[in-house]
C-alpha atoms as a PDB file:
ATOM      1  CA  UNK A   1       0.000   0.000   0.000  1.00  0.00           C
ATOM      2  CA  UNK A   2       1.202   3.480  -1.063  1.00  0.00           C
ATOM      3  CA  UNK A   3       2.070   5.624   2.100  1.00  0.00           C
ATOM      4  CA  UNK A   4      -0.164   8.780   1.472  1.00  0.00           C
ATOM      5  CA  UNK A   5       1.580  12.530   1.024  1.00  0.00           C
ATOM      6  CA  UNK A   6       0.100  13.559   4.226  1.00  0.00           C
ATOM      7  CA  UNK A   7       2.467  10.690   6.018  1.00  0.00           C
ATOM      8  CA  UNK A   8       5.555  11.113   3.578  1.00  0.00           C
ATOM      9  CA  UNK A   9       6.246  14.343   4.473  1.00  0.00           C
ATOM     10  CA  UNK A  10       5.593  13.874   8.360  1.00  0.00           C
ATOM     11  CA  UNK A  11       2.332  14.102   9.189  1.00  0.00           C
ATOM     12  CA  UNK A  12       0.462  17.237  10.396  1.00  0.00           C
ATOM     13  CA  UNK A  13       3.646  18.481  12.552  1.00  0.00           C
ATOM     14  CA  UNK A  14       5.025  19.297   8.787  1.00  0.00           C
ATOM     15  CA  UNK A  15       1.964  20.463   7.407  1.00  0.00           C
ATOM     16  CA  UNK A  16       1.512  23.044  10.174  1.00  0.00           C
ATOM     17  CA  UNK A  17       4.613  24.590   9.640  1.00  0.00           C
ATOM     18  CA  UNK A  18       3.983  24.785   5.877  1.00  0.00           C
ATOM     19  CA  UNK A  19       1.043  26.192   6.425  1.00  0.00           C
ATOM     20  CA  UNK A  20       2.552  29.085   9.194  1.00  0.00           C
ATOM     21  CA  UNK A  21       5.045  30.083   6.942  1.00  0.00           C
ATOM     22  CA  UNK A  22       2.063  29.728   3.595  1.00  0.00           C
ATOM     23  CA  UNK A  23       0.162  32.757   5.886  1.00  0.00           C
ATOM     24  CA  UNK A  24       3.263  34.525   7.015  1.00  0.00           C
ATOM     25  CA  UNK A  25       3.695  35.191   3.262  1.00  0.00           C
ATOM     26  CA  UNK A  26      -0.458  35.480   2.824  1.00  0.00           C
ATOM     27  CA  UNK A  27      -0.135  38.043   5.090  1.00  0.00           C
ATOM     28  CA  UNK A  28       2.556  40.034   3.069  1.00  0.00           C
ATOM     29  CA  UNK A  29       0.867  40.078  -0.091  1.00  0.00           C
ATOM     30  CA  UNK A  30      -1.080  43.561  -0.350  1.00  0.00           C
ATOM     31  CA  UNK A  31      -4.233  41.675  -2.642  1.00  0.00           C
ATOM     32  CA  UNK A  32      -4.686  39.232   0.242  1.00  0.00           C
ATOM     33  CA  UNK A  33      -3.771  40.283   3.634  1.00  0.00           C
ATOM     34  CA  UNK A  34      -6.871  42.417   4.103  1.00  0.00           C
ATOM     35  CA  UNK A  35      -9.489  39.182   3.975  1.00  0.00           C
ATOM     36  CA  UNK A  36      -7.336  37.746   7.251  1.00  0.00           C
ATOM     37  CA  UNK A  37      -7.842  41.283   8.568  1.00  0.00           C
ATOM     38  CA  UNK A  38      -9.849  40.448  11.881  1.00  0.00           C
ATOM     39  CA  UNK A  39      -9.478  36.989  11.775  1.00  0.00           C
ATOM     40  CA  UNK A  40      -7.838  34.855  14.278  1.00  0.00           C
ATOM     41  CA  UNK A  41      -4.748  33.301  13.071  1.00  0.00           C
ATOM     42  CA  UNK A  42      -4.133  30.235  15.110  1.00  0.00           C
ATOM     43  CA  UNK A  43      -7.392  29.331  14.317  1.00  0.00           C
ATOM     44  CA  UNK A  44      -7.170  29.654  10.748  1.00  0.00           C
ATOM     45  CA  UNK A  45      -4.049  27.821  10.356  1.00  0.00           C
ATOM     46  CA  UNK A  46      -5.358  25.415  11.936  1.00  0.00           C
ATOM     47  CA  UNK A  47      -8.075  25.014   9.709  1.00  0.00           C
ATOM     48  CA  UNK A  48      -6.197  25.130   6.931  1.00  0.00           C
ATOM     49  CA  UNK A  49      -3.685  22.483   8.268  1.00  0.00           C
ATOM     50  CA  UNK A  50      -6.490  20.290   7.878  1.00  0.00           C
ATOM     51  CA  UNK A  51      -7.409  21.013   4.936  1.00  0.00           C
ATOM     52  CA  UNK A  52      -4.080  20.458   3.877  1.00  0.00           C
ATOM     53  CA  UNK A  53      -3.891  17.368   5.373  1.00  0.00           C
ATOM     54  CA  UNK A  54      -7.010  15.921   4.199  1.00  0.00           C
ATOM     55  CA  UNK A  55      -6.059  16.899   0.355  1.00  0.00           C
ATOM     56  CA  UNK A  56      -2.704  15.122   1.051  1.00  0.00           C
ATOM     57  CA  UNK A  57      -4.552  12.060   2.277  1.00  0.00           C
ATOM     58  CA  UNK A  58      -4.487  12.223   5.601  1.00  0.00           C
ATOM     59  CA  UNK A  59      -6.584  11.937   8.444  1.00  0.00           C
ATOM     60  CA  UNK A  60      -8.803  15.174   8.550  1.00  0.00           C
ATOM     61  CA  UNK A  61     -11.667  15.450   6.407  1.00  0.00           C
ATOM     62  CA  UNK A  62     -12.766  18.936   4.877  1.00  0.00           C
ATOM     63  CA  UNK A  63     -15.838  18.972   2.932  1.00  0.00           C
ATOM     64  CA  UNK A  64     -17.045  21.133  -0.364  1.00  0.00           C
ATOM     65  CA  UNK A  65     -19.506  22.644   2.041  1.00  0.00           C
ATOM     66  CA  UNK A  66     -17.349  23.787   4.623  1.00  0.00           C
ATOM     67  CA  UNK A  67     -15.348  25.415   2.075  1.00  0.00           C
ATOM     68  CA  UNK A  68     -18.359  27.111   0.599  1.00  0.00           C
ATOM     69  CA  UNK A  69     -19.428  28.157   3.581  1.00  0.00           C
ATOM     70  CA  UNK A  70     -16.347  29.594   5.160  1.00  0.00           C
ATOM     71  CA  UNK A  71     -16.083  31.710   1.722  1.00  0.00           C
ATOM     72  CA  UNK A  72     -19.192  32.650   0.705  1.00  0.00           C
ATOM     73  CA  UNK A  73     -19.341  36.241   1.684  1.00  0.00           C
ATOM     74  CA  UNK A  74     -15.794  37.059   1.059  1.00  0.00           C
ATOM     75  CA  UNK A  75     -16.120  37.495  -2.930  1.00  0.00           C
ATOM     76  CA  UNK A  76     -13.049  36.498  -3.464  1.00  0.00           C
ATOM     77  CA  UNK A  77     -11.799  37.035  -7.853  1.00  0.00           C
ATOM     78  CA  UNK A  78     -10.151  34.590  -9.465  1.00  0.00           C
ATOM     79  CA  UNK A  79      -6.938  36.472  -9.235  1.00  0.00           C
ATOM     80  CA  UNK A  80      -6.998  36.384  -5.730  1.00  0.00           C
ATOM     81  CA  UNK A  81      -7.296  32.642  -5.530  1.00  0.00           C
ATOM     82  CA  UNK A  82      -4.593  32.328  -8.245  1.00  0.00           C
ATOM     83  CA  UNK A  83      -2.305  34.334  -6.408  1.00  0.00           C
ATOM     84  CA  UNK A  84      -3.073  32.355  -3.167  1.00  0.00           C
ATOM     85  CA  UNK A  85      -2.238  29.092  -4.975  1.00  0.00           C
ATOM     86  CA  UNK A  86       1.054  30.352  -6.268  1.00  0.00           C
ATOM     87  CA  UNK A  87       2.217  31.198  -2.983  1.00  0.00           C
ATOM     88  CA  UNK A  88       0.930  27.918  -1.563  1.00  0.00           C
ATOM     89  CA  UNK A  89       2.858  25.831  -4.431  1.00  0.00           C
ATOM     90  CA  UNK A  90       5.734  28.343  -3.581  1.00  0.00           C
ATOM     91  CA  UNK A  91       5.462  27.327  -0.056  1.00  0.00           C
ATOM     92  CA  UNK A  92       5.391  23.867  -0.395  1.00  0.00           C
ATOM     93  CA  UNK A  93       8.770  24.257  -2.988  1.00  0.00           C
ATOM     94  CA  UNK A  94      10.008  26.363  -0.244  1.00  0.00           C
ATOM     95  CA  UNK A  95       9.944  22.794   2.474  1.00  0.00           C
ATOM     96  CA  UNK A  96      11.584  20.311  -0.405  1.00  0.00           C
ATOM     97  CA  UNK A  97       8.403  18.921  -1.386  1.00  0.00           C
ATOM     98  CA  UNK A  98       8.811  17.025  -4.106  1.00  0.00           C
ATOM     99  CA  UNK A  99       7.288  18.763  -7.609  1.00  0.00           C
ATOM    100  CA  UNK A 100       5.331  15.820  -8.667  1.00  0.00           C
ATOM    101  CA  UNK A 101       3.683  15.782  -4.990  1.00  0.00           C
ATOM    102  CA  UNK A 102       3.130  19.419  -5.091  1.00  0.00           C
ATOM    103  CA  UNK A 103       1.185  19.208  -8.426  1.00  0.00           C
ATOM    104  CA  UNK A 104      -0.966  16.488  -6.848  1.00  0.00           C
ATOM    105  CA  UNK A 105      -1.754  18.788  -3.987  1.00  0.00           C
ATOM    106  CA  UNK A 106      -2.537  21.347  -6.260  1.00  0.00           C
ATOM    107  CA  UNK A 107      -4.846  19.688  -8.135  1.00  0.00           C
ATOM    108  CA  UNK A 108      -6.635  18.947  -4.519  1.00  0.00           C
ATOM    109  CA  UNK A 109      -6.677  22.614  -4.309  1.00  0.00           C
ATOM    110  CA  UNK A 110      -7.904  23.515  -7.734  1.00  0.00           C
ATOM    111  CA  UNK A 111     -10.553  20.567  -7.717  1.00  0.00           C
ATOM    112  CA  UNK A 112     -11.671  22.421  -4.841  1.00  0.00           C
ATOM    113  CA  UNK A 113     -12.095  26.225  -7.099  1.00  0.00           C
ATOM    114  CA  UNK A 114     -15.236  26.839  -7.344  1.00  0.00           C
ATOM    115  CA  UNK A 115     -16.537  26.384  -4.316  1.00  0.00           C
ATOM    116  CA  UNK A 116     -13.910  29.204  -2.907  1.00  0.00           C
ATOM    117  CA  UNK A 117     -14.501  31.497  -5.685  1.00  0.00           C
ATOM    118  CA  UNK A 118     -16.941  34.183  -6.244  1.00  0.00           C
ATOM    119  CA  UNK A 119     -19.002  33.183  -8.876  1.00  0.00           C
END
């Protein structure tokens, strides 16, 4: 059996800190720091170390609706999104992850689009 991303790279003590230093650059970038503007950090990351996790295949599950939900009122372009997925792939280039791995994960990530999105 195929040991999932989520367990290759080590689990979610890894995919926490790719996903601290993924905001620490979020928060740099002038188009997307002011959605996080209010929001409670610790809490978001770790939210969105599950999500990671559960698009590498790990334990945590993260549905469609969630997603939707959490973004729904934040009408967030498709520029914005593109620009958070190129500093996520840059993140996960910046920890040695593999570029075959990373393109799987960002496939999780796009699959995932439209439901973060405004439409």
């Amino acid at each position: 059996m195929a040991q999932s991303l989520f367990d290759q790279y080590g689990g979610f003590a890894t995919v926490s800190r790719v996903v601290s230093a993924f905001y620490d650059k979020v928060l740099d970038a002038e188009n997307l720091a002011p959605y996080f503007q209010g929001i409670e950090m610790s809490r978001q990351i770790d939210h969105q170390t599950k999500f990671m996790a559960s698009i590498m295949g790990g334990p945590a599950s993260f549905s469609n609706e969630h997603l939707e939900r959490a973004h729904k009122n934040l009408d967030i372009p498709k520029e914005h999104f593109e620009e958070l997925a190129l500093i996520l792939k840059e993140t996960f280039e910046d920890f040695d992850v593999a570029e075959s791995d990373i393109a799987d994960i960002m496939r999780g990530v796009n699959d995932r689009r439209s439901t973060i999105i405004s439409r």
